[in-house]
C-alpha atoms as a PDB file:
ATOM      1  CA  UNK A   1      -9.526  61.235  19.720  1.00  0.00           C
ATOM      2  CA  UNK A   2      -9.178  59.332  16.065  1.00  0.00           C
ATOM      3  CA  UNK A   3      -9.986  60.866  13.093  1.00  0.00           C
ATOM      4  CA  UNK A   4     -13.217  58.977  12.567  1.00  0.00           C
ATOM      5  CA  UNK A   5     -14.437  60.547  16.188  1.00  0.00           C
ATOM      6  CA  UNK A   6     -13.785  64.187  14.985  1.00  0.00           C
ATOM      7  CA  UNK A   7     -15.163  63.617  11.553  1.00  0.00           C
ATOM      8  CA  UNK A   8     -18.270  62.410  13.365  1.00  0.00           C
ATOM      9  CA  UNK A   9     -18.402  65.374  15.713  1.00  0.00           C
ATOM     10  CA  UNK A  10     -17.885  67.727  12.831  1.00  0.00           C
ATOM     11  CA  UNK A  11     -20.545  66.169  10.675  1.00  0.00           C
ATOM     12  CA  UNK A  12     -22.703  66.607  14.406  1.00  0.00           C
ATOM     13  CA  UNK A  13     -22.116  69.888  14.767  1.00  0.00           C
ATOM     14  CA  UNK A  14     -22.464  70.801  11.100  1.00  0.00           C
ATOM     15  CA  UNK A  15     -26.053  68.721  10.935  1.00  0.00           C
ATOM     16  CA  UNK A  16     -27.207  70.904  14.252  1.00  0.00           C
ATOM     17  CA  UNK A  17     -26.548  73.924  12.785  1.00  0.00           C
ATOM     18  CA  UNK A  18     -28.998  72.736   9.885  1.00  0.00           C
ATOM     19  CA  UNK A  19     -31.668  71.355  12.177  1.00  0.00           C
ATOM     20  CA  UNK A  20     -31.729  74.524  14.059  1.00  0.00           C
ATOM     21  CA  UNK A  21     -32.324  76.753  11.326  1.00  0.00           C
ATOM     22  CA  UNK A  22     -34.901  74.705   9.247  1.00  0.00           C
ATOM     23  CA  UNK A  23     -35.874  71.625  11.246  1.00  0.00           C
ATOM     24  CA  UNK A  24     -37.075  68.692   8.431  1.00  0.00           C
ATOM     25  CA  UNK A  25     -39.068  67.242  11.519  1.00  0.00           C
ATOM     26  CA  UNK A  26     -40.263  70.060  13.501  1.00  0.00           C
ATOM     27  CA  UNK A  27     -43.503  69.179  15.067  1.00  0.00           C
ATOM     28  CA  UNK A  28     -43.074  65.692  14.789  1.00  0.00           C
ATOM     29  CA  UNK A  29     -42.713  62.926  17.645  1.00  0.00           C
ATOM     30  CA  UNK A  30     -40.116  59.873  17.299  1.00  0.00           C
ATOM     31  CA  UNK A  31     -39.817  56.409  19.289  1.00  0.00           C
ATOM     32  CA  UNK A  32     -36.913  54.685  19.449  1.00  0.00           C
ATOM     33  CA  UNK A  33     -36.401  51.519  20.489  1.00  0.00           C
ATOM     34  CA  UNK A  34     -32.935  50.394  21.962  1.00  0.00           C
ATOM     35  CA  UNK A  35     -32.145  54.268  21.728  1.00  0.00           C
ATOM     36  CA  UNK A  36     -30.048  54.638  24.620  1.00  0.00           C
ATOM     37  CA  UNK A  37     -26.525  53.849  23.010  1.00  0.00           C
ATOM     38  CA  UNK A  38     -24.552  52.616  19.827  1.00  0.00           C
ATOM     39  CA  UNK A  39     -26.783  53.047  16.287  1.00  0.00           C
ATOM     40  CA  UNK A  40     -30.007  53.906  18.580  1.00  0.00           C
ATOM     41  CA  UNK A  41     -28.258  56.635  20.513  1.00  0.00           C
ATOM     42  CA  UNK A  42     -27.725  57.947  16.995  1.00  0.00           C
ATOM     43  CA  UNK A  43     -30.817  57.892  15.648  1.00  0.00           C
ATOM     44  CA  UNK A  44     -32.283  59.384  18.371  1.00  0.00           C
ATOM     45  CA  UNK A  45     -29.896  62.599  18.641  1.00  0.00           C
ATOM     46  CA  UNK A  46     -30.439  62.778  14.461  1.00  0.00           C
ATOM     47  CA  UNK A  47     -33.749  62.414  14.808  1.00  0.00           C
ATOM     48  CA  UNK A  48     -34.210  65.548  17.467  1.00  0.00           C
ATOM     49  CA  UNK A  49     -31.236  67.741  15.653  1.00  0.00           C
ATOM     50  CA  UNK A  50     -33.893  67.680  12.765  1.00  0.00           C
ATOM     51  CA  UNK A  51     -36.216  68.550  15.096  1.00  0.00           C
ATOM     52  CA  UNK A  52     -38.574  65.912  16.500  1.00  0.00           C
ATOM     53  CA  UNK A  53     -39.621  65.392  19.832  1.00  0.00           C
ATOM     54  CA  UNK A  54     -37.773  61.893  20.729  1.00  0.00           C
ATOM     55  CA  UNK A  55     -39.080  58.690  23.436  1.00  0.00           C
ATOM     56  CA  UNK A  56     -36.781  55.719  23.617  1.00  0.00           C
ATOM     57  CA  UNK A  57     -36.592  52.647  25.191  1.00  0.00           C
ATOM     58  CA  UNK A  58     -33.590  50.933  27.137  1.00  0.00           C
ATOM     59  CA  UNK A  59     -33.348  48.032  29.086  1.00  0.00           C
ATOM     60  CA  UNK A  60     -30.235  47.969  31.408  1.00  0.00           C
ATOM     61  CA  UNK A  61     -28.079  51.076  31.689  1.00  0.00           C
ATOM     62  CA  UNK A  62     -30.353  54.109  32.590  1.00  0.00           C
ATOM     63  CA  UNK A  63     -27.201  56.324  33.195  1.00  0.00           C
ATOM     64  CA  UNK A  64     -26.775  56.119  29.474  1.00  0.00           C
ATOM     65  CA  UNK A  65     -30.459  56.410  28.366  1.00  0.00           C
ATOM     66  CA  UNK A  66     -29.969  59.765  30.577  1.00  0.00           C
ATOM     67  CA  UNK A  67     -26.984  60.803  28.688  1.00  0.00           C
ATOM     68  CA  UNK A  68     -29.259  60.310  25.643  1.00  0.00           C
ATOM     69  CA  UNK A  69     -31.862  62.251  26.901  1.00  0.00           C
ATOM     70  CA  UNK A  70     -29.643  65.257  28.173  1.00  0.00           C
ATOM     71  CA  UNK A  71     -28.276  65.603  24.263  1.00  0.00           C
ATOM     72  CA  UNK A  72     -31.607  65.614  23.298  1.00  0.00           C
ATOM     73  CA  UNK A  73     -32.581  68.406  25.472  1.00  0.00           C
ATOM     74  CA  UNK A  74     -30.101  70.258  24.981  1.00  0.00           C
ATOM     75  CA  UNK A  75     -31.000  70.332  21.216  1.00  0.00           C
ATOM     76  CA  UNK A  76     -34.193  72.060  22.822  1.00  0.00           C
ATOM     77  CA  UNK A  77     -36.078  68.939  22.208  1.00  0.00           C
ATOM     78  CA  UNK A  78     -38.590  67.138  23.968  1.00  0.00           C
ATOM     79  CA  UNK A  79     -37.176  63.832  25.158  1.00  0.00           C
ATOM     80  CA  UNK A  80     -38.785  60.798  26.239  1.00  0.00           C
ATOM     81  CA  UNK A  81     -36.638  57.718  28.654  1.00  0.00           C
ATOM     82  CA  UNK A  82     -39.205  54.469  28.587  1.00  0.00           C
ATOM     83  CA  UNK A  83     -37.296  51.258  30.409  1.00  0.00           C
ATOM     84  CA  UNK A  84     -39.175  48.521  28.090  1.00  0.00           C
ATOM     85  CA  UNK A  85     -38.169  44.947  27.184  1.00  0.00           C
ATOM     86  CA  UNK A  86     -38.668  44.247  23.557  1.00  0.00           C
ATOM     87  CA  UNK A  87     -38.999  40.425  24.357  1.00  0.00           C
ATOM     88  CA  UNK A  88     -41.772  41.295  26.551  1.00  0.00           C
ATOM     89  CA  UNK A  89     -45.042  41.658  24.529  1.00  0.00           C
ATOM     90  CA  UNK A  90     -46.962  44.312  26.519  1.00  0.00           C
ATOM     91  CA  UNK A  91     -43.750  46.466  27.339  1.00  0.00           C
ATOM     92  CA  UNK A  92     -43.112  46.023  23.691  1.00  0.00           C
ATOM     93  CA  UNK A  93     -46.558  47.485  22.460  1.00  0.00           C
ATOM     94  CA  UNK A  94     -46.646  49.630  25.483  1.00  0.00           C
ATOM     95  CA  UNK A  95     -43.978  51.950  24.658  1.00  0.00           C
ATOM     96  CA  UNK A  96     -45.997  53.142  21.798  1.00  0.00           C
ATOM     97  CA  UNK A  97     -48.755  53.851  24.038  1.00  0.00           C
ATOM     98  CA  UNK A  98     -46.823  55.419  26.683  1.00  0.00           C
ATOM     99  CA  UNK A  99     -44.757  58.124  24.257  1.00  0.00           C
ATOM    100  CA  UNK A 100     -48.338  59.229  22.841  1.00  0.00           C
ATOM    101  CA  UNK A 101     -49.606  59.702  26.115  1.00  0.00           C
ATOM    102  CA  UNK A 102     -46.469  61.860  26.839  1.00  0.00           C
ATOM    103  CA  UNK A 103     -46.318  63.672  23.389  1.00  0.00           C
ATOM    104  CA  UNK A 104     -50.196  63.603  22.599  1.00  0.00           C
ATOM    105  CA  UNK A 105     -49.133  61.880  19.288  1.00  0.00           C
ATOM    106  CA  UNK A 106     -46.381  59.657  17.052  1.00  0.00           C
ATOM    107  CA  UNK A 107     -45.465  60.222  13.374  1.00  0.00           C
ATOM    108  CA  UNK A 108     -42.205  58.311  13.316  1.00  0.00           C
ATOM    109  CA  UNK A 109     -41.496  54.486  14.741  1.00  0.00           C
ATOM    110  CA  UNK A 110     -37.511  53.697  14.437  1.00  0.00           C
ATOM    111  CA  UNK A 111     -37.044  49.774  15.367  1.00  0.00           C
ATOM    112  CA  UNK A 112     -33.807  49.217  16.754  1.00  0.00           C
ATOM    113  CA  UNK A 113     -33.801  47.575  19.431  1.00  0.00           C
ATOM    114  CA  UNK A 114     -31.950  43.684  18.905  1.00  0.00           C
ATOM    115  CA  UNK A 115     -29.999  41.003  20.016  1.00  0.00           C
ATOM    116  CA  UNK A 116     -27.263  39.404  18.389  1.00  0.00           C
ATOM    117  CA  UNK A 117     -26.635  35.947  19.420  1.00  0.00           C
ATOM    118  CA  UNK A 118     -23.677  34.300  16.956  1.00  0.00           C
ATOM    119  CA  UNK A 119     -22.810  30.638  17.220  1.00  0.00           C
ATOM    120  CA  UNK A 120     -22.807  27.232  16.130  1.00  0.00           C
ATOM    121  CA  UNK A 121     -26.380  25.719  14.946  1.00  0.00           C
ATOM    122  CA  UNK A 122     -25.473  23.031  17.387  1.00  0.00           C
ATOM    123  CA  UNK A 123     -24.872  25.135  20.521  1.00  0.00           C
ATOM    124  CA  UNK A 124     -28.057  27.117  20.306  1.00  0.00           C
ATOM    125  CA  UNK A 125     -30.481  26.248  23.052  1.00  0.00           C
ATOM    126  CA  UNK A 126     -34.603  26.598  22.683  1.00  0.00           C
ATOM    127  CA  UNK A 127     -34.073  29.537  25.365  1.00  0.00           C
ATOM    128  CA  UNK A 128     -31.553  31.579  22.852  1.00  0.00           C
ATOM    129  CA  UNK A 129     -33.940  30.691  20.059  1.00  0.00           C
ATOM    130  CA  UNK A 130     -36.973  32.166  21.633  1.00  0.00           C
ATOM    131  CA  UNK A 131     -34.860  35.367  22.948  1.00  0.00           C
ATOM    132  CA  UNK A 132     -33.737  36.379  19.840  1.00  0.00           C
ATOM    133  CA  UNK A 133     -36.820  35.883  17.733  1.00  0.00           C
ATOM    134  CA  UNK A 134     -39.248  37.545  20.608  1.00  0.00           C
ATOM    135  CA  UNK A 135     -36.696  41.041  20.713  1.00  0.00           C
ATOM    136  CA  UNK A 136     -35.966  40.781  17.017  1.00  0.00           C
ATOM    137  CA  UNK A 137     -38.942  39.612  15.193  1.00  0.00           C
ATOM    138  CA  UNK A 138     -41.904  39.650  17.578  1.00  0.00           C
ATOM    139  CA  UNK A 139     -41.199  42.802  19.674  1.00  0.00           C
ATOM    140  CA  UNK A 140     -40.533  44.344  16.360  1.00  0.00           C
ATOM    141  CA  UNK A 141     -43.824  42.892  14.700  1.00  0.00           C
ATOM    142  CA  UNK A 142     -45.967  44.488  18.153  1.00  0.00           C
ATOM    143  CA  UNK A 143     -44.380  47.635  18.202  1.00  0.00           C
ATOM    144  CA  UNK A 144     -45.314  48.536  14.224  1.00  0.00           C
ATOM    145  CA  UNK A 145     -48.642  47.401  15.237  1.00  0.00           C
ATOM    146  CA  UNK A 146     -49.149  49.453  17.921  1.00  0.00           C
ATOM    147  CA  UNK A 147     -47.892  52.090  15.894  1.00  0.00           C
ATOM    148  CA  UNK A 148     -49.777  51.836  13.217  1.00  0.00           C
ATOM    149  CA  UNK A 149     -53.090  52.142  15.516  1.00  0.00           C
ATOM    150  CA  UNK A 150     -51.706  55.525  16.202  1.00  0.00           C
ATOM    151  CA  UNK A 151     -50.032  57.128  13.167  1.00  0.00           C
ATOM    152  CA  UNK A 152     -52.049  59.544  10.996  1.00  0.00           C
ATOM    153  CA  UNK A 153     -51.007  60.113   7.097  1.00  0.00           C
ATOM    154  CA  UNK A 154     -47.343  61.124   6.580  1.00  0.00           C
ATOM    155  CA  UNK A 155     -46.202  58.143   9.111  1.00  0.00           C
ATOM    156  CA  UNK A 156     -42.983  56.470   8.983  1.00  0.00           C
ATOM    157  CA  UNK A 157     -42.117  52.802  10.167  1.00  0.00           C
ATOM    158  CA  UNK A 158     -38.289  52.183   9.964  1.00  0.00           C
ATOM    159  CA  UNK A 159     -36.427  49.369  10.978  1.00  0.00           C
ATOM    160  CA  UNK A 160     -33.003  48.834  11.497  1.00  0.00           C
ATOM    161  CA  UNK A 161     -32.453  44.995   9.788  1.00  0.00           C
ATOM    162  CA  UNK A 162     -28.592  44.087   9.083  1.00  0.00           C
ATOM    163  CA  UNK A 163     -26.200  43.327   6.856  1.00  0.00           C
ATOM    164  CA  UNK A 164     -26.376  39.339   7.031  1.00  0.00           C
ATOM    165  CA  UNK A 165     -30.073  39.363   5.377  1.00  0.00           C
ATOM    166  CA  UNK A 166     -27.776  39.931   2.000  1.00  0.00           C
ATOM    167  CA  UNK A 167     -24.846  38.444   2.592  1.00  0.00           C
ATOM    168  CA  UNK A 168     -23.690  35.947   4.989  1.00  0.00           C
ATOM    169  CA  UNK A 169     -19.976  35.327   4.580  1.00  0.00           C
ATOM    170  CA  UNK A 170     -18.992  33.021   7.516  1.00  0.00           C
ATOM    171  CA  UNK A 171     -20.820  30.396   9.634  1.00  0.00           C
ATOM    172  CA  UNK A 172     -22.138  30.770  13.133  1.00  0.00           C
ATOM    173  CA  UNK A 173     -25.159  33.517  12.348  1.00  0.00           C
ATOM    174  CA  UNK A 174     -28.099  31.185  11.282  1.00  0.00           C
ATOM    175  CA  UNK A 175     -30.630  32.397  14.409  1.00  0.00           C
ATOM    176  CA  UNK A 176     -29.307  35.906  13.712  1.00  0.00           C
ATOM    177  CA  UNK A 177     -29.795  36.594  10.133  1.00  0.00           C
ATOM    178  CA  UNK A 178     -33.411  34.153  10.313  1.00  0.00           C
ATOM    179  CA  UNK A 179     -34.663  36.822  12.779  1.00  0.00           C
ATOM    180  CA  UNK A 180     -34.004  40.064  10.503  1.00  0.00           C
ATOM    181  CA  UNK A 181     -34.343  38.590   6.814  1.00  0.00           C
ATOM    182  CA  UNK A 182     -38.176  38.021   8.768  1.00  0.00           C
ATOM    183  CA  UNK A 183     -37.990  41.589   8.904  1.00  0.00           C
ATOM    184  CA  UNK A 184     -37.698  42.262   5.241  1.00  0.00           C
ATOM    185  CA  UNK A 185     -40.951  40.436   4.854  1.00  0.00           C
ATOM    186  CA  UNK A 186     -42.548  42.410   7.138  1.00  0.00           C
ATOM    187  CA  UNK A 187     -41.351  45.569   5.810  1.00  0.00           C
ATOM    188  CA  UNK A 188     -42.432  44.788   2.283  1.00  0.00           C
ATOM    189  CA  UNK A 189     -46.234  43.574   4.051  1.00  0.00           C
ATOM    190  CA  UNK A 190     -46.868  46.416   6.063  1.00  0.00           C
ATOM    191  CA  UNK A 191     -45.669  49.106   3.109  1.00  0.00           C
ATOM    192  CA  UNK A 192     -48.605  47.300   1.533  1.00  0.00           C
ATOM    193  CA  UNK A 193     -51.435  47.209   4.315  1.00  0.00           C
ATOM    194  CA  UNK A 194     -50.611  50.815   5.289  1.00  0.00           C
ATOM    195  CA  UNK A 195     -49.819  52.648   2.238  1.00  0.00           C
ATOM    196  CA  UNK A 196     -52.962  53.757   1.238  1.00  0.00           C
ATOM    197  CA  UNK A 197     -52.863  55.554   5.079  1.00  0.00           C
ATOM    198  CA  UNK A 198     -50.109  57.714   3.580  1.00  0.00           C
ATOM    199  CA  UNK A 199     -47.640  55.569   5.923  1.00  0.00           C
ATOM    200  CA  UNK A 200     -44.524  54.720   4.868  1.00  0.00           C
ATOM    201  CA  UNK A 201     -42.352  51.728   6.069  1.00  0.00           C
ATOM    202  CA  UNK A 202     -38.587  51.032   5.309  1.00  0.00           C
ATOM    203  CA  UNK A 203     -35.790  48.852   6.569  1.00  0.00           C
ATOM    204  CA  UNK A 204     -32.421  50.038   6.814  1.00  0.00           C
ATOM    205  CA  UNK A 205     -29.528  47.796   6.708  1.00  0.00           C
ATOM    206  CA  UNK A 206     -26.449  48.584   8.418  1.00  0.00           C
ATOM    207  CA  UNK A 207     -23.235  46.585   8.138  1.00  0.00           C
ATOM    208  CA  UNK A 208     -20.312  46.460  10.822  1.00  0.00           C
ATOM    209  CA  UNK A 209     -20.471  49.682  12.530  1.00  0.00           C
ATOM    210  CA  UNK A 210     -18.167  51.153  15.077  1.00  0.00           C
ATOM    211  CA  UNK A 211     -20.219  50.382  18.258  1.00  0.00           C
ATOM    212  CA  UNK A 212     -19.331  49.524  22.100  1.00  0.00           C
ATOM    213  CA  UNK A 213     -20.697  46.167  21.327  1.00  0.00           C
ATOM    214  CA  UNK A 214     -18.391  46.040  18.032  1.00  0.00           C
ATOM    215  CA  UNK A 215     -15.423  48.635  18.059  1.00  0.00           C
ATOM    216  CA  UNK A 216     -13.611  49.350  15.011  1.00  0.00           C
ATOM    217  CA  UNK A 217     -10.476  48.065  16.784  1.00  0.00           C
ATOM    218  CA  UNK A 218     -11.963  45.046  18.499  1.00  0.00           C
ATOM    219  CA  UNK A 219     -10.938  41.557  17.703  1.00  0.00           C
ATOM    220  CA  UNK A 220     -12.531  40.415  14.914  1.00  0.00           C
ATOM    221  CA  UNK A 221     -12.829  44.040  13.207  1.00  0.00           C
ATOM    222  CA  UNK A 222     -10.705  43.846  10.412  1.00  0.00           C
ATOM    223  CA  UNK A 223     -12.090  40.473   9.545  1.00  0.00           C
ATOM    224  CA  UNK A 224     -15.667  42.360   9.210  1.00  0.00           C
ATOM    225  CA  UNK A 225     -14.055  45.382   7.577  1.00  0.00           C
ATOM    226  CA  UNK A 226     -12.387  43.159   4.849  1.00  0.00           C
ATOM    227  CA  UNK A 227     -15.538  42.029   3.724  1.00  0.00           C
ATOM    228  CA  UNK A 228     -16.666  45.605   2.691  1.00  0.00           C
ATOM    229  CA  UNK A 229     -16.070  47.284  -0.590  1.00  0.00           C
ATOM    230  CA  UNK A 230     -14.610  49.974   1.602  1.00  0.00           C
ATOM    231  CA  UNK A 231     -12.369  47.819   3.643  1.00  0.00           C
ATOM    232  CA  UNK A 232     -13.637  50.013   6.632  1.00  0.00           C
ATOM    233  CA  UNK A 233     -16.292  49.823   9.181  1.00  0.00           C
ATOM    234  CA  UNK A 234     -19.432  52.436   9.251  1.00  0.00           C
ATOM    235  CA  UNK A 235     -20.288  55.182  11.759  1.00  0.00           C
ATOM    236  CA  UNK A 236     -23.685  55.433  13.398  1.00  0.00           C
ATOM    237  CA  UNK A 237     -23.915  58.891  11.942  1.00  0.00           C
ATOM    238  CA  UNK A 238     -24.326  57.143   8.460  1.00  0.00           C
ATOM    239  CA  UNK A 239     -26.831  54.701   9.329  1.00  0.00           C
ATOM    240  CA  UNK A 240     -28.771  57.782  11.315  1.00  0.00           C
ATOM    241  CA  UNK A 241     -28.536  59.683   8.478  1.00  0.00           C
ATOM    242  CA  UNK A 242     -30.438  57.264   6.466  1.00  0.00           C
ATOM    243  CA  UNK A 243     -32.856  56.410   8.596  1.00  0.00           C
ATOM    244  CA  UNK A 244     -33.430  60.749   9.335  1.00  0.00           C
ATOM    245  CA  UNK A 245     -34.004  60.856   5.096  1.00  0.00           C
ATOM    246  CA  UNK A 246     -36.653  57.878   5.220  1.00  0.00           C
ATOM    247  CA  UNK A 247     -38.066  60.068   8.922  1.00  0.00           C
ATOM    248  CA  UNK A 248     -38.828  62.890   6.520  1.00  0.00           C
ATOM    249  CA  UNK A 249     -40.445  64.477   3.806  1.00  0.00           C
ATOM    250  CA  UNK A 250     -38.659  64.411   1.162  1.00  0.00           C
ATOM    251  CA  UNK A 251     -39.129  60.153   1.603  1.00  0.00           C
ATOM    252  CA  UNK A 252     -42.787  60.338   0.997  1.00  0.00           C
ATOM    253  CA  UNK A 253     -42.437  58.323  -2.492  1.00  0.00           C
ATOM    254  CA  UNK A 254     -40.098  55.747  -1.003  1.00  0.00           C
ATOM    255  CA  UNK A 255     -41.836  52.657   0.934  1.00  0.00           C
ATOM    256  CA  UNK A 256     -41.055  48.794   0.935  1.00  0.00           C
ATOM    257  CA  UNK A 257     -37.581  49.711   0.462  1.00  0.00           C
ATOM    258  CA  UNK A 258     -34.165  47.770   1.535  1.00  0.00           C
ATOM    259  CA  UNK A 259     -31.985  50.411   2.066  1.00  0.00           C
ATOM    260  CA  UNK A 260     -27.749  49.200   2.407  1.00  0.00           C
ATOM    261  CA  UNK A 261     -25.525  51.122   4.767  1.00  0.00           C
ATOM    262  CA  UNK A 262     -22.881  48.388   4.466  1.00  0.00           C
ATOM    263  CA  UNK A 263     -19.987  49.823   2.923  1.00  0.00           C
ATOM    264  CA  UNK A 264     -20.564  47.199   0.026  1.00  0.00           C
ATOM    265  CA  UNK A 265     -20.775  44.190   2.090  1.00  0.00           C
ATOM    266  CA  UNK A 266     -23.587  43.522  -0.149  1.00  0.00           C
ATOM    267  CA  UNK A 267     -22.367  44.072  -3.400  1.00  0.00           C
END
């Protein structure tokens, strides 16, 4: 196990100790989308140690949206598994339905769920254009909508953006970073249209994190990690913890808001 696992499990354990004894989000029901590994996985165990009920959506591996859902329960949370296609426009907006039907409500809407498709301008096809922008602009765009429809005061929309809306340090990302800088605008809208409904919306950006899809030790890690402050890459603890302070209460006063996870890749 490295270091950086046990810290993380320490920091786990430490956080469910807290959540079980005062719960920031007891009460309170939580979709996820793309919540059945790497950053979502995270959110959605944060999310439930601080003591909402949690639905998430996968699209491929339901032994690991299981996995997901046994930590949740085991946190003596509700939890939620919805297979649902982001690029798909009904399964998009019907997730939202489908964990209120479930839960009998929704205070808290965590988009995660993305594609990341990196690559010459010329290689890109109309196919990988339209993929990326329906999961990562569109899907994103339905599912706050169909939120919104259902969220009383004291609502939170968070999305998970990235890293390349600030800074884009190498070639090969234009479709990427085009589909979540269009996020930033549509974080800054909606914290306008709905904040007179008491609802909050935020956008979190991470930088490179240690994921399946991009380990710390992969190829082209310490390429990434150089271009951090840090020289190091993120956990998906850190980015959950974020997105658990925007989640809860203590976030009321904060909407519209960029929020960098990046280890200075930004700065």
């Amino acid at each position: 196990m490295t270091s950086q696992t046990t810290d993380q499990t320490s920091e786990t354990t430490a956080r469910t100790s807290l959540a079980t004894a005062r719960p920031a989000l007891g009460g309170t029901v939580a979709l996820v989308t793309g919540g059945s590994r790497g950053i979502g996985a995270a959110i959605a165990v944060r999310l439930a140690e601080e003591g909402a009920d949690v639905a998430f959506t996968y699209v491929r591996d339901k032994e690991a949206a299981d996995l997901v859902a046994g930590r949740i329960r085991a946190l003596g949370r509700r939890a939620l598994v919805l297979r649902a296609d982001s690029a798909d426009a009904g399964e998009a907006a019907g997730a939202v339905d489908r964990a209120v039907e479930e839960f009998g409500g929704l205070d808290i809407l965590v988009n995660n769920a993305g594609v990341g498709l990196i690559g010459p301008l010329e290689t890109l096809s109309l196919a990988d254009i339209d993929r990326v922008l329906a999961v990562n602009v569109r899907g994103v765009f339905l599912t706050s909508q169909a939120a919104a429809g259902r969220m009383g005061r004291g609502g939170r929309i968070i999305t998970i953006g990235s890293c390349m809306t600030q800074r884009v340090p190498g070639g090969g990302s234009t479709l990427y970073s085009t589909g979540k800088s269009a996020l930033i605008g549509l974080t800054k809208a909606l914290a306008r249209e709905l904040g007179e409904r008491g609802i909050t919306v935020n956008i979190v950006h991470p930088g490179p994190v240690d994921t399946d899809m991009n380990p710390a030790d992969g190829a082209y890690a310490a390429g990434q990690a150089a271009f951090t402050a840090v020289g190091r890459f993120g956990t998906t603890a850190e980015v959950a913890s974020a997105v658990a302070y925007l989640a809860g209460g203590e976030a009321g006063y904060v909407t519209g808001a960029e929020f960098s996870v990046d280890g200075g890749h930004a700065a």
